[in-house]
N, C-alpha and C. Protein backbone atom coordinates (compact mmCIF):
# COMPACT_ATOMS: atom_id res chain seq x y z
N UNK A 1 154.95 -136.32 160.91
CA UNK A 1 154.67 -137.25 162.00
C UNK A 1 154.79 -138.71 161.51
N UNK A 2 154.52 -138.92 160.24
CA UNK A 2 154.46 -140.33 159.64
C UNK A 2 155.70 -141.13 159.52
N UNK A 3 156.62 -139.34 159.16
CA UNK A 3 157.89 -140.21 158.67
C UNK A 3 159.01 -140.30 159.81
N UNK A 4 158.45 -139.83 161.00
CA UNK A 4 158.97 -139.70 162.61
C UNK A 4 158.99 -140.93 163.01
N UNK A 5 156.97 -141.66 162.74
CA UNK A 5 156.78 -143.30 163.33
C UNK A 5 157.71 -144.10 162.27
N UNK A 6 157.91 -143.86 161.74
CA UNK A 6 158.53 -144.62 160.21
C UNK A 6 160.03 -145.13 160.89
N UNK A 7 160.21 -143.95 160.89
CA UNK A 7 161.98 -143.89 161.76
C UNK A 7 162.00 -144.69 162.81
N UNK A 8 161.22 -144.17 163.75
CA UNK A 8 161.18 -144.84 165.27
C UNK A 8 161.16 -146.55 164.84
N UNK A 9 160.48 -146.96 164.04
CA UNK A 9 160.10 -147.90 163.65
C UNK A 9 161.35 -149.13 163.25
N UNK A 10 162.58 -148.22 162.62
CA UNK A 10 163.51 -148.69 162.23
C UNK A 10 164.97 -148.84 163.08
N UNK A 11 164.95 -148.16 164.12
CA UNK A 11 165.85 -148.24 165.44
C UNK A 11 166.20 -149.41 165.87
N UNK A 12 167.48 -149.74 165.90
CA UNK A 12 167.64 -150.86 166.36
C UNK A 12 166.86 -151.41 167.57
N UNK A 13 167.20 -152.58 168.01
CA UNK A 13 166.20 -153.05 169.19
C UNK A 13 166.39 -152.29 170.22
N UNK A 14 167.75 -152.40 170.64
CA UNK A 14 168.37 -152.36 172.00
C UNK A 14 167.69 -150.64 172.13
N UNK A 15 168.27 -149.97 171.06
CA UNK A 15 168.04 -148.22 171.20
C UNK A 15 166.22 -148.27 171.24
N UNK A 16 165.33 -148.70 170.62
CA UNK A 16 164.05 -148.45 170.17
C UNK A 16 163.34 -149.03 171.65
N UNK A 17 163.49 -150.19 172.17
CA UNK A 17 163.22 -150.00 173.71
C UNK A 17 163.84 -149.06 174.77
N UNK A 18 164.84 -149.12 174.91
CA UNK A 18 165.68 -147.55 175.64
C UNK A 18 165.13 -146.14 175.25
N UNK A 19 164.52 -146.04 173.63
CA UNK A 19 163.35 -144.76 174.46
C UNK A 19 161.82 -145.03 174.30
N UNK A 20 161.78 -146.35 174.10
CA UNK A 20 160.26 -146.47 174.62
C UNK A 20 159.96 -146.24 176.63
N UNK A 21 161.21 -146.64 176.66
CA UNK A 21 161.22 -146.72 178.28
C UNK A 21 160.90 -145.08 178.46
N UNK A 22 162.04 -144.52 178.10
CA UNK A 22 162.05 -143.37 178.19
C UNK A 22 160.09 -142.58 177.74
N UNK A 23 160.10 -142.43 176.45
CA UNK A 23 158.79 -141.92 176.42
C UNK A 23 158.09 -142.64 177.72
N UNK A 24 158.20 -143.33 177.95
CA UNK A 24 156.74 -143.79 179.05
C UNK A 24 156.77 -143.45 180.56
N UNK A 25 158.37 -142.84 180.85
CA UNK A 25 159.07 -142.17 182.38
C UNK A 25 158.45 -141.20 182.06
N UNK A 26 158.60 -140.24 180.81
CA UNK A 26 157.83 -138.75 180.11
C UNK A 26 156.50 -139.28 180.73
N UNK A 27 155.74 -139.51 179.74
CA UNK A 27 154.52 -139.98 180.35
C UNK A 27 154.07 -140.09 181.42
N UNK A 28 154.53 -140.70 182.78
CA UNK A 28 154.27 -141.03 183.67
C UNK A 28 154.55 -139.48 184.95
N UNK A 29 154.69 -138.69 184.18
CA UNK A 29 155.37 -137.13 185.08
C UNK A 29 154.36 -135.85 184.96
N UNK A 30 153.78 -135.85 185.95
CA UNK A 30 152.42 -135.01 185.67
C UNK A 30 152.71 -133.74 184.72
N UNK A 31 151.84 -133.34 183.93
CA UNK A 31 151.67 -132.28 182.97
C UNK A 31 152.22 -132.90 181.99
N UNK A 32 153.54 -132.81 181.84
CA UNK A 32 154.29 -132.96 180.95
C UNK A 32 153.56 -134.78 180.28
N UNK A 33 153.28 -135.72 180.66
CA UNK A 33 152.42 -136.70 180.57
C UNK A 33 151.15 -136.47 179.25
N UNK A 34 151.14 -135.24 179.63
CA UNK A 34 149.33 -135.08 178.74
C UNK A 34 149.85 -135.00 177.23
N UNK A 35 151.59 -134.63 177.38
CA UNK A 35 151.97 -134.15 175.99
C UNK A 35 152.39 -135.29 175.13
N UNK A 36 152.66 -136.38 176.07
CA UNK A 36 153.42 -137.46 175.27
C UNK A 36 152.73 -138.54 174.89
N UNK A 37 152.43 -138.84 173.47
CA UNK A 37 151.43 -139.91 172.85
C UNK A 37 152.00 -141.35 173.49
N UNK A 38 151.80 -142.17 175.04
CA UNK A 38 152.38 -143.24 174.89
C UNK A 38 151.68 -144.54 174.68
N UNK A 39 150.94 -143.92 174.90
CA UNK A 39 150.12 -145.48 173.54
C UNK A 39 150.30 -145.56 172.32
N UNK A 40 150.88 -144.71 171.99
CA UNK A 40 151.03 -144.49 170.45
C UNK A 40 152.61 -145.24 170.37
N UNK A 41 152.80 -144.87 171.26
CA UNK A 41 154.65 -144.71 171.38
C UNK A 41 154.54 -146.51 171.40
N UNK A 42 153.86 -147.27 172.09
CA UNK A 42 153.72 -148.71 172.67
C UNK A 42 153.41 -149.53 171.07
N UNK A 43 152.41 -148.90 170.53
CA UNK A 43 151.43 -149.71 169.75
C UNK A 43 152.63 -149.43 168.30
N UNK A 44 154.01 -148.17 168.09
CA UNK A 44 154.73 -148.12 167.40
C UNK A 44 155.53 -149.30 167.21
N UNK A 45 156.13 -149.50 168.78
CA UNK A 45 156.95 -150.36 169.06
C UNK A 45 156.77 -151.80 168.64
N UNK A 46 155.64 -152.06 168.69
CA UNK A 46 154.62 -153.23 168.48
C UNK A 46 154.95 -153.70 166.77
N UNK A 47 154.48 -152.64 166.13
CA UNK A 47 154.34 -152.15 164.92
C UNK A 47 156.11 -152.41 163.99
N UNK A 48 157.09 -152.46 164.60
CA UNK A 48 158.10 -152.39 164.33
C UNK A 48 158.82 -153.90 164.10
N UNK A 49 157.79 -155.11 164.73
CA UNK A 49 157.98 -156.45 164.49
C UNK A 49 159.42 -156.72 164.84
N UNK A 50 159.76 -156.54 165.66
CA UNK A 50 160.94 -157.19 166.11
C UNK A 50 161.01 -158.61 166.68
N UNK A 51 162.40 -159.23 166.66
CA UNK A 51 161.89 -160.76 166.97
C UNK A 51 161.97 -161.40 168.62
N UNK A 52 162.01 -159.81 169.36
CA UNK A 52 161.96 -160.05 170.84
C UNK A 52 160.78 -160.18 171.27
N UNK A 53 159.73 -159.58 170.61
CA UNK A 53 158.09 -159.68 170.53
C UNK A 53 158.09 -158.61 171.79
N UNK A 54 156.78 -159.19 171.83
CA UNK A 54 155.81 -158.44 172.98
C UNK A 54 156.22 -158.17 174.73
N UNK A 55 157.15 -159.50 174.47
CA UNK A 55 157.60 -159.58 175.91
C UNK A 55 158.48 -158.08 176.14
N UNK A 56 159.42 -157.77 175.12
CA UNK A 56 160.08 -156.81 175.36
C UNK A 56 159.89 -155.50 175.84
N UNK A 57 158.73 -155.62 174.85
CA UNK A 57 157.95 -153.88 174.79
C UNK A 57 157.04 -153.59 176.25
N UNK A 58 156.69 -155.07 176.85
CA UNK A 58 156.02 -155.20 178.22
C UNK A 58 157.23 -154.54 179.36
N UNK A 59 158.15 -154.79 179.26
CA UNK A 59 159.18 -154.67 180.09
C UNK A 59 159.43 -153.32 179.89
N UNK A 60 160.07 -153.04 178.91
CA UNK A 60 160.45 -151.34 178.46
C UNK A 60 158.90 -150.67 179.03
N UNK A 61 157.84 -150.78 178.47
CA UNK A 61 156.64 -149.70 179.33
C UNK A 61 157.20 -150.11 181.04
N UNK A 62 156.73 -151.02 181.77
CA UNK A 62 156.75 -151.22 182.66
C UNK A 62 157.80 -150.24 183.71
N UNK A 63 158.76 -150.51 183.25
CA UNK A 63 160.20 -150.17 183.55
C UNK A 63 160.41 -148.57 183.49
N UNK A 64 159.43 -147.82 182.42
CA UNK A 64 159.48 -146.32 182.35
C UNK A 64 158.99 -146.02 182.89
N UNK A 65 157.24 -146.74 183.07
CA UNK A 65 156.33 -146.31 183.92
C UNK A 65 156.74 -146.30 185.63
N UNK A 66 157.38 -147.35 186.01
CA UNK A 66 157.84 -147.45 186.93
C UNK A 66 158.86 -146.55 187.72
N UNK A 67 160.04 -145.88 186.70
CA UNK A 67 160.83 -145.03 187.09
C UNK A 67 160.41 -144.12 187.23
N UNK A 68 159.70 -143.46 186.57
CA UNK A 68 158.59 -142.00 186.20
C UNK A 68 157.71 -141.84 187.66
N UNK A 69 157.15 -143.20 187.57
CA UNK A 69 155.95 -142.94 189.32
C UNK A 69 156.58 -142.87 190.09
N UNK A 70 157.90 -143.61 190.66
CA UNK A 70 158.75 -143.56 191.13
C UNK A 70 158.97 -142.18 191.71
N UNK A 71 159.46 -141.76 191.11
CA UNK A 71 160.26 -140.43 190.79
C UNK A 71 159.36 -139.19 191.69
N UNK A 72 157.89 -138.85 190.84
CA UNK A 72 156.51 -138.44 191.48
C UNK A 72 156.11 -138.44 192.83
N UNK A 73 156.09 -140.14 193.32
CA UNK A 73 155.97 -140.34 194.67
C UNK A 73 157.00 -139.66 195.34
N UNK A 74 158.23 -140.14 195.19
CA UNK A 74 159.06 -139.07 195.61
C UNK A 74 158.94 -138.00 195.91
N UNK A 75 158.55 -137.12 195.01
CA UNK A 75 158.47 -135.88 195.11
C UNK A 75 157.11 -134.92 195.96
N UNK A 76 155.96 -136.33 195.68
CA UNK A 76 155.37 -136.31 196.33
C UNK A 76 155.61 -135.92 198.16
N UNK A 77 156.59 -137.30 198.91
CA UNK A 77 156.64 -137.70 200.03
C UNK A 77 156.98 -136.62 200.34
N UNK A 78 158.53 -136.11 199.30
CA UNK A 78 159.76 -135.20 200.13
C UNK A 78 158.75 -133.16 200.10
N UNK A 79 157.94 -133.21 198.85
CA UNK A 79 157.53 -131.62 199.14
C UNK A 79 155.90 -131.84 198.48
N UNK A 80 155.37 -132.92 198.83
CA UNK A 80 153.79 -132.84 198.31
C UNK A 80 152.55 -130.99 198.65
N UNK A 81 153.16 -130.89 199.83
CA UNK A 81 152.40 -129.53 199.99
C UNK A 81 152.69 -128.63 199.42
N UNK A 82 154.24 -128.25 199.43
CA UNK A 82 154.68 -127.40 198.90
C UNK A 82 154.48 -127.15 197.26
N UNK A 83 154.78 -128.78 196.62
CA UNK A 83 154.19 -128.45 195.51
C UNK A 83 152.56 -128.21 195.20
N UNK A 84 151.73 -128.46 195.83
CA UNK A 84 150.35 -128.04 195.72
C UNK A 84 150.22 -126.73 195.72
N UNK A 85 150.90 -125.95 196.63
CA UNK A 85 150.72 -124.82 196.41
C UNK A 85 151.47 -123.70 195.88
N UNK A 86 152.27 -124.57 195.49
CA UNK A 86 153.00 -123.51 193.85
C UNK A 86 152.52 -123.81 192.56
N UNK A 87 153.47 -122.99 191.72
CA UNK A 87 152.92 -123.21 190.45
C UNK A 87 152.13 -124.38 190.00
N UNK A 88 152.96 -125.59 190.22
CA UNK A 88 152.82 -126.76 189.56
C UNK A 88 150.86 -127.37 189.98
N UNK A 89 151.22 -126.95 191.55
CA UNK A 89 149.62 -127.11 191.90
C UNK A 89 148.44 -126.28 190.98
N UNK A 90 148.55 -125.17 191.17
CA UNK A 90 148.14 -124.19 190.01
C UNK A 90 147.59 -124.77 189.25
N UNK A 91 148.91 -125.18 187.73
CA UNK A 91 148.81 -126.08 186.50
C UNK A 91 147.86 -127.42 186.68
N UNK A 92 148.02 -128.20 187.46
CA UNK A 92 147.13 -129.03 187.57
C UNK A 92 146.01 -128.82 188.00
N UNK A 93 145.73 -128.12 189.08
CA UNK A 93 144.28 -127.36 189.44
C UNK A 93 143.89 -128.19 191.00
N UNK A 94 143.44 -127.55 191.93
CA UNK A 94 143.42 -128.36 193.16
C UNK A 94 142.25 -129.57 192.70
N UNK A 95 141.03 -128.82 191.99
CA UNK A 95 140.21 -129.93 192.26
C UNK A 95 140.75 -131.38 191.54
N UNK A 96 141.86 -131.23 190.94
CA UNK A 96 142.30 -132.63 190.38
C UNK A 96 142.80 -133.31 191.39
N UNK A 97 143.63 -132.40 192.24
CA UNK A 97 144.43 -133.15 193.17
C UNK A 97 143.97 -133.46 194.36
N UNK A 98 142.50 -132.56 194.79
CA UNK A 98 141.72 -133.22 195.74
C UNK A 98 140.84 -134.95 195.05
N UNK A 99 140.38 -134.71 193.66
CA UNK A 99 140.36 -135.74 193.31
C UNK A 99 141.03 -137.18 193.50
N UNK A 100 142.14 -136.77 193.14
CA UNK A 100 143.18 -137.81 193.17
C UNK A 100 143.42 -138.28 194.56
N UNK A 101 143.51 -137.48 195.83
CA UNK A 101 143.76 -137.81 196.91
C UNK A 101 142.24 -138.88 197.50
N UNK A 102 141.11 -137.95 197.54
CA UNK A 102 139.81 -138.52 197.47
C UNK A 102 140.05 -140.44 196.93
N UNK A 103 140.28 -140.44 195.79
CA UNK A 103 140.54 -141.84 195.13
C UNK A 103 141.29 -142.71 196.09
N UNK A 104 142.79 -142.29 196.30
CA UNK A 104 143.27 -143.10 197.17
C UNK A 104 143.01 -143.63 198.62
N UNK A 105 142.20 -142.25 199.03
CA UNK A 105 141.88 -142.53 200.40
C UNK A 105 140.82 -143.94 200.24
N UNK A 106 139.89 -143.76 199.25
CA UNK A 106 139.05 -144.72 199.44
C UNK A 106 139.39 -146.26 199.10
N UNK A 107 140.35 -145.95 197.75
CA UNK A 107 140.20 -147.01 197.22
C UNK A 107 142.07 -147.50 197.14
N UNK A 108 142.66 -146.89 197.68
CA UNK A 108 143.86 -147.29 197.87
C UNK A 108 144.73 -147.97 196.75
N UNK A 109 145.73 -149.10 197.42
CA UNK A 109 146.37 -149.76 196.43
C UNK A 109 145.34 -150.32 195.19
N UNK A 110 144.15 -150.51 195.33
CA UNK A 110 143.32 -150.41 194.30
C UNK A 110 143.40 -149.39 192.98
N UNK A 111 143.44 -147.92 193.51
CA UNK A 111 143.58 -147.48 192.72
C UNK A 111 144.70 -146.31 191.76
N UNK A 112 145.71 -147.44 192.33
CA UNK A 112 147.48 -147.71 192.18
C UNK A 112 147.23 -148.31 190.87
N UNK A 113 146.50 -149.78 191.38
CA UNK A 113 146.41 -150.99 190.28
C UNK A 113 146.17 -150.19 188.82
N UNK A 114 145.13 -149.39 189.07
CA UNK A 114 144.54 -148.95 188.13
C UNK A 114 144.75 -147.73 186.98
N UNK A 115 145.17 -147.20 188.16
CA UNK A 115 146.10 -145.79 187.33
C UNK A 115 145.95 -145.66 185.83
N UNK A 116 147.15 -147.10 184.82
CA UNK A 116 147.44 -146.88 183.71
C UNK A 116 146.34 -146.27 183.24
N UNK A 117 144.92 -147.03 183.62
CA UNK A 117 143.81 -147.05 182.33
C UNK A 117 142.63 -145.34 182.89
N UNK A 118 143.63 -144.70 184.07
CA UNK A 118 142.71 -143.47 184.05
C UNK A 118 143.35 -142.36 183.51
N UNK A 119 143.09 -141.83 182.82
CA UNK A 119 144.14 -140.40 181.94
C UNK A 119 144.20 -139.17 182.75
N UNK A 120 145.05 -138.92 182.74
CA UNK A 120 145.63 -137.30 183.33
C UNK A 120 145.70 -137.78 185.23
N UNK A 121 145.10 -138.59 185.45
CA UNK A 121 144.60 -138.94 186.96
C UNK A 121 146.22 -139.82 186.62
N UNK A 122 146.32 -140.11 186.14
CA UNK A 122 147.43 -141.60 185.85
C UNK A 122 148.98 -140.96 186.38
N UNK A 123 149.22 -139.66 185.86
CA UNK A 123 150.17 -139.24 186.38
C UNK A 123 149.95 -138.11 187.93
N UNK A 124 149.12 -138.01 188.16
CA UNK A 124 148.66 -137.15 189.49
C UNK A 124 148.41 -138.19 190.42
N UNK A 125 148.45 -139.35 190.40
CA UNK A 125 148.06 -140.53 191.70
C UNK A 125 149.37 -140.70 192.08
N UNK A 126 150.70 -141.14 191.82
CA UNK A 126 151.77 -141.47 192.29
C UNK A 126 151.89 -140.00 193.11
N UNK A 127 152.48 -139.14 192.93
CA UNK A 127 152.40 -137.51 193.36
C UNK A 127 151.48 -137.69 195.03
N UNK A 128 150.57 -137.85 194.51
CA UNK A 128 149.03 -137.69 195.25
C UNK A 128 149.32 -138.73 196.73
N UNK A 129 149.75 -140.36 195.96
CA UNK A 129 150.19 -140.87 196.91
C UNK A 129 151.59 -140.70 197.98
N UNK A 130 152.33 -140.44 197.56
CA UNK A 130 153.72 -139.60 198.20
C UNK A 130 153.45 -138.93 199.09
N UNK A 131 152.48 -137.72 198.70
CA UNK A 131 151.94 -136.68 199.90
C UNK A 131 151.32 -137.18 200.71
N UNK A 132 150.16 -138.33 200.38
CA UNK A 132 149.72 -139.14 201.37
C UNK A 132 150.63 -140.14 202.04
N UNK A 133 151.58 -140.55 202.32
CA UNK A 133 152.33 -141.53 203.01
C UNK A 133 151.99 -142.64 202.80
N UNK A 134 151.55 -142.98 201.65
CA UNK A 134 151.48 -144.41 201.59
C UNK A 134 152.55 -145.28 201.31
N UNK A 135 152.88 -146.33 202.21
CA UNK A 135 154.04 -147.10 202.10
C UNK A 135 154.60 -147.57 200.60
N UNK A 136 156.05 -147.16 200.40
CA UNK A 136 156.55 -147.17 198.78
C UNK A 136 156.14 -148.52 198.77
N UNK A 137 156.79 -149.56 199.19
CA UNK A 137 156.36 -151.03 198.98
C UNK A 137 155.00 -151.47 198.20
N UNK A 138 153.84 -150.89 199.42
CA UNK A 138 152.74 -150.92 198.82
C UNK A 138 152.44 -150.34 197.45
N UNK A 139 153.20 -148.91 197.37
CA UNK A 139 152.82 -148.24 195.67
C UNK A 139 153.16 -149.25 194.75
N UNK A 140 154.72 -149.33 195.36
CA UNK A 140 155.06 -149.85 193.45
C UNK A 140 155.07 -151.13 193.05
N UNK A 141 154.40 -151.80 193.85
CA UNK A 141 153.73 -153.08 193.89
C UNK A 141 152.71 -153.01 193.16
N UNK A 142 151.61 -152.14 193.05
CA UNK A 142 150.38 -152.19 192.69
C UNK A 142 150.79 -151.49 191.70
N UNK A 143 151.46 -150.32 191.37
CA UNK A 143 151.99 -149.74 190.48
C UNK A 143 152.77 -150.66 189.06
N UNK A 144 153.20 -152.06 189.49
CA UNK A 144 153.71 -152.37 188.45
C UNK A 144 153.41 -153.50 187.99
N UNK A 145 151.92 -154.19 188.87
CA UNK A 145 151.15 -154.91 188.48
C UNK A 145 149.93 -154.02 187.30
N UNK A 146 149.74 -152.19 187.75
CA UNK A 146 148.68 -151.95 186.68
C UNK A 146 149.58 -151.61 185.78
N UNK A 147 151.10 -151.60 185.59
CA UNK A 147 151.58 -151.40 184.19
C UNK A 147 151.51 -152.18 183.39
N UNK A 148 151.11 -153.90 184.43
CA UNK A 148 152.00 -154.24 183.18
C UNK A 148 150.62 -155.06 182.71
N UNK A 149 149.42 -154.27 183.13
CA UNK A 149 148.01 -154.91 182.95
C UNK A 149 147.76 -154.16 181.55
N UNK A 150 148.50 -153.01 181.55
CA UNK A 150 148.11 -151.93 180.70
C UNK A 150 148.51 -152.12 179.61
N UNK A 151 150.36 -152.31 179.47
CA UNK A 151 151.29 -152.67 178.58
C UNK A 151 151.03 -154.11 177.96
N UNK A 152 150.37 -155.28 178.57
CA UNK A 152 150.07 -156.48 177.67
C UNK A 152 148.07 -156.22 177.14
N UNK A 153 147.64 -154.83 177.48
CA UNK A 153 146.68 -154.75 176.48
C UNK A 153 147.11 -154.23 175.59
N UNK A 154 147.87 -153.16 175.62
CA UNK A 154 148.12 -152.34 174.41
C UNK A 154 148.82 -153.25 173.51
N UNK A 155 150.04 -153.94 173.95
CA UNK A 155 150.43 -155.25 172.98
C UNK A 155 149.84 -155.93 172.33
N UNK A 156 148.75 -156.34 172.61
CA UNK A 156 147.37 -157.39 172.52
C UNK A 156 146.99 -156.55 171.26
N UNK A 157 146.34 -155.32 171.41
CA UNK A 157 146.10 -154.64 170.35
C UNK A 157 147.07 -154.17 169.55
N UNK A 158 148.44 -154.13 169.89
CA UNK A 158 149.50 -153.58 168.92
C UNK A 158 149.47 -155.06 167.78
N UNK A 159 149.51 -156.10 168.40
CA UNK A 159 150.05 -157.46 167.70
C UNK A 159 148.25 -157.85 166.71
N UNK A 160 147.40 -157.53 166.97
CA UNK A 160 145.98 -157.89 166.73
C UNK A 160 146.05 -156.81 165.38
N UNK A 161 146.33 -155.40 165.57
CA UNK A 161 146.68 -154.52 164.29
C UNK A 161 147.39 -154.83 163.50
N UNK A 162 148.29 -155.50 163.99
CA UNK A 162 149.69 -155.96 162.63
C UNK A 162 149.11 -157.06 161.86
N UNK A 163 148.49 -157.90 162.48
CA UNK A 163 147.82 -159.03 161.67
C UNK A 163 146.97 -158.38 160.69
N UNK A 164 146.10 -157.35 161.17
CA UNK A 164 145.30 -156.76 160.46
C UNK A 164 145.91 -156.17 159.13
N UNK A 165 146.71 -155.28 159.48
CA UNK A 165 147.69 -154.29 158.41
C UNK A 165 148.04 -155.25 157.38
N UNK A 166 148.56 -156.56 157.93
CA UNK A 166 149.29 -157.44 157.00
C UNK A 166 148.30 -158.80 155.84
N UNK A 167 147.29 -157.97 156.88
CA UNK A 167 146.01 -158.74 155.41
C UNK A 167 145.74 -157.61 153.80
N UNK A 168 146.47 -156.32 154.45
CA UNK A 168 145.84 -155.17 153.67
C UNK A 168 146.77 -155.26 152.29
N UNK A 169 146.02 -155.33 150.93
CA UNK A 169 147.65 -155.04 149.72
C UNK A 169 147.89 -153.84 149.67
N UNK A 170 149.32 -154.08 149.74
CA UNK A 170 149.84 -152.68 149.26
C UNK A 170 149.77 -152.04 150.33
N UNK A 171 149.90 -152.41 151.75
CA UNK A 171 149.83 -151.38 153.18
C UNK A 171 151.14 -150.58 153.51
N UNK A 172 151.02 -149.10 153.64
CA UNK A 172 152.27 -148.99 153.86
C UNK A 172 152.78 -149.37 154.75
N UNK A 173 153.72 -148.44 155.63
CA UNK A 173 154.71 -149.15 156.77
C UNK A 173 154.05 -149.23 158.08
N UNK A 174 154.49 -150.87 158.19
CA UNK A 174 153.67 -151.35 159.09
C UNK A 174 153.62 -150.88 160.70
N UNK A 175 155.01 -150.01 160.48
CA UNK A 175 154.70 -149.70 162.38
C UNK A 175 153.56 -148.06 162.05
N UNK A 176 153.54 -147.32 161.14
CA UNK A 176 152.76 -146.26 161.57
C UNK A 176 151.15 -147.02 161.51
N UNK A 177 150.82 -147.99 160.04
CA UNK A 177 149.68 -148.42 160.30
C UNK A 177 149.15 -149.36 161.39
N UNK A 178 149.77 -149.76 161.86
CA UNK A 178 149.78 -150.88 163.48
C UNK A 178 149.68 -149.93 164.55
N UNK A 179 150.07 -148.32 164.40
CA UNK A 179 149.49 -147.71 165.43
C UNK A 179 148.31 -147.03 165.26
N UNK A 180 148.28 -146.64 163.72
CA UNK A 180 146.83 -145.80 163.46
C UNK A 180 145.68 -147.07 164.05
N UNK A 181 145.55 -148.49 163.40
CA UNK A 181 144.49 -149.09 163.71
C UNK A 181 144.53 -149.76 165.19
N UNK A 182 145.63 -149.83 165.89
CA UNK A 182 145.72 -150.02 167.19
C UNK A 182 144.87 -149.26 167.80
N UNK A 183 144.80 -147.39 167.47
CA UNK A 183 144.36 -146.72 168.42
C UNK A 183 143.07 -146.83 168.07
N UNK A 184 142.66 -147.43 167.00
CA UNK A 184 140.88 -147.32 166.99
C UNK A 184 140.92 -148.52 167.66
N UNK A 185 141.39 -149.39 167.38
CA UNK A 185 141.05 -150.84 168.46
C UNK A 185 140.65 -150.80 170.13
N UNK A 186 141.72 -149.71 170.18
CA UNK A 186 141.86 -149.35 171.69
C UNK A 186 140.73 -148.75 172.24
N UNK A 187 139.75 -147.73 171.31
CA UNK A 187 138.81 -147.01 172.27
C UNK A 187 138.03 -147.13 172.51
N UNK A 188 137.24 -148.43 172.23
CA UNK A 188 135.93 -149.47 172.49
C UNK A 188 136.34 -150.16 173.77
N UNK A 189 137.74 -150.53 173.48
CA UNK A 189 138.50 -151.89 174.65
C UNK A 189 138.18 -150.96 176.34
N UNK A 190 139.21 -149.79 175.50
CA UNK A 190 139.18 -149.23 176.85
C UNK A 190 138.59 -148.52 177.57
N UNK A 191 136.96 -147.82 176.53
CA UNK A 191 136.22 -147.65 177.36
C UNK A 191 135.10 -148.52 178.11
N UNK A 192 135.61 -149.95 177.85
CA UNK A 192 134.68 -150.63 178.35
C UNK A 192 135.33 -150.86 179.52
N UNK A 193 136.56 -150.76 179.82
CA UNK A 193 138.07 -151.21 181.04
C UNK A 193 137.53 -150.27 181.56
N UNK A 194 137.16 -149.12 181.43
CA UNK A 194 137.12 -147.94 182.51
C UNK A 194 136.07 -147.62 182.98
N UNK A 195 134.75 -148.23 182.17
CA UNK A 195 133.54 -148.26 182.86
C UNK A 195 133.93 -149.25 183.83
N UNK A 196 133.91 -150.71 183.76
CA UNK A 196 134.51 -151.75 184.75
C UNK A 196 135.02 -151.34 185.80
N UNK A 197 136.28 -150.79 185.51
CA UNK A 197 137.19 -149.92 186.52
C UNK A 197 136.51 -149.01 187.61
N UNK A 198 135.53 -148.14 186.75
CA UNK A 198 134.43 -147.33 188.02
C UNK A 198 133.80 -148.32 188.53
N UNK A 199 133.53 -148.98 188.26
CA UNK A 199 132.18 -149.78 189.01
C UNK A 199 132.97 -150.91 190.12
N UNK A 200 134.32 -151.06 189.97
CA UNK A 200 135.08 -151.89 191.14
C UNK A 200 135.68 -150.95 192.15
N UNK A 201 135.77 -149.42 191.88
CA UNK A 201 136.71 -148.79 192.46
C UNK A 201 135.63 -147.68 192.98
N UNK A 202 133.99 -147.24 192.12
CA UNK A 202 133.59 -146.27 192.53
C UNK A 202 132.41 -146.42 193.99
């Protein structure tokens, strides 16, 4: 796995955003989502010090996340029932997806905005919304204002780790350690974002 981030790490620009995008469309596609590390994948990218910075890696998440929900809603609009009650509904389990519906009804493009920072819910809300008819305009509006709320924290902490790494002697390579200490950075940040998050949305 080390010598995977190592690699990723060394990809040219142009290719190393083209599948960050990619991992984060993965990501953004229910089930298959739970499998793909993309914070890890973000805080790599970060880690890899390129001289396009942060702005880049904001765009590439954004842009995956975006195609990915995209995609969901879709699939949502065109067979939301149908998929509930096949397999795929199954795999996810209704009470998630009554969940998820529950959320939107109340809290709507609100909790579009919010998505990035709720897990497993993150890829079942675009879906969720589709079946509900909520106007695309409205989704991916709010949809790509919470990406890119999401993608300049994780940056924040990708770029805050590298400083860190680069105080350390003798650190090895800086994109796997910029994601190991990214992700501890991250789980104080963000469980304080998601308490917040309940308390505006619950």
């Amino acid at each position: 796995m080390t010598d995977l981030l190592a690699q990723f790490g060394q990809l040219p620009t142009t290719l190393l955003m083209g599948l960050l995008g990619v991992v984060m469309l993965a990501d953004a596609v229910p089930l298959l989502g739970v499998l793909v590390p993309g914070d890890a994948a973000v805080l790599a990218a970060v880690g890899a010090g390129r001289p396009v910075g942060g702005a880049a890696v904001v765009a590439a998440v954004v842009a995956g996340c975006l195609a990915g929900w995209s995609l969901s809603f879709l699939a949502g609009r065109l067979w939301g029932g149908r998929l509930r009650r096949g397999r795929l509904g199954g795999w996810i389990g209704e009470s998630r997806w009554a969940a998820a519906e529950t959320l939107l009804r109340r809290g709507g493009g609100r909790i579009v905005l919010v998505a990035p920072f709720l897990p497993v819910l993150n890829a079942l809300l675009p879906l969720a919304a589709g079946g509900l008819r909520m106007p695309y305009r409205r989704f991916v509006t709010c949809a790509a204002l919470g990406a890119t709320a999401w993608a300049g924290l994780y940056v924040a902490l990708g770029l805050a780790a590298r400083t860190l790494t680069g105080l350390l002697p003798g650190a090895p390579d800086p994109t796997v350690l910029t994601m190991a200490v990214g992700l501890l950075l991250a789980g104080p940040v963000l469980l304080g974002a998601r308490r917040r998050l309940r308390a505006v949305t619950g």
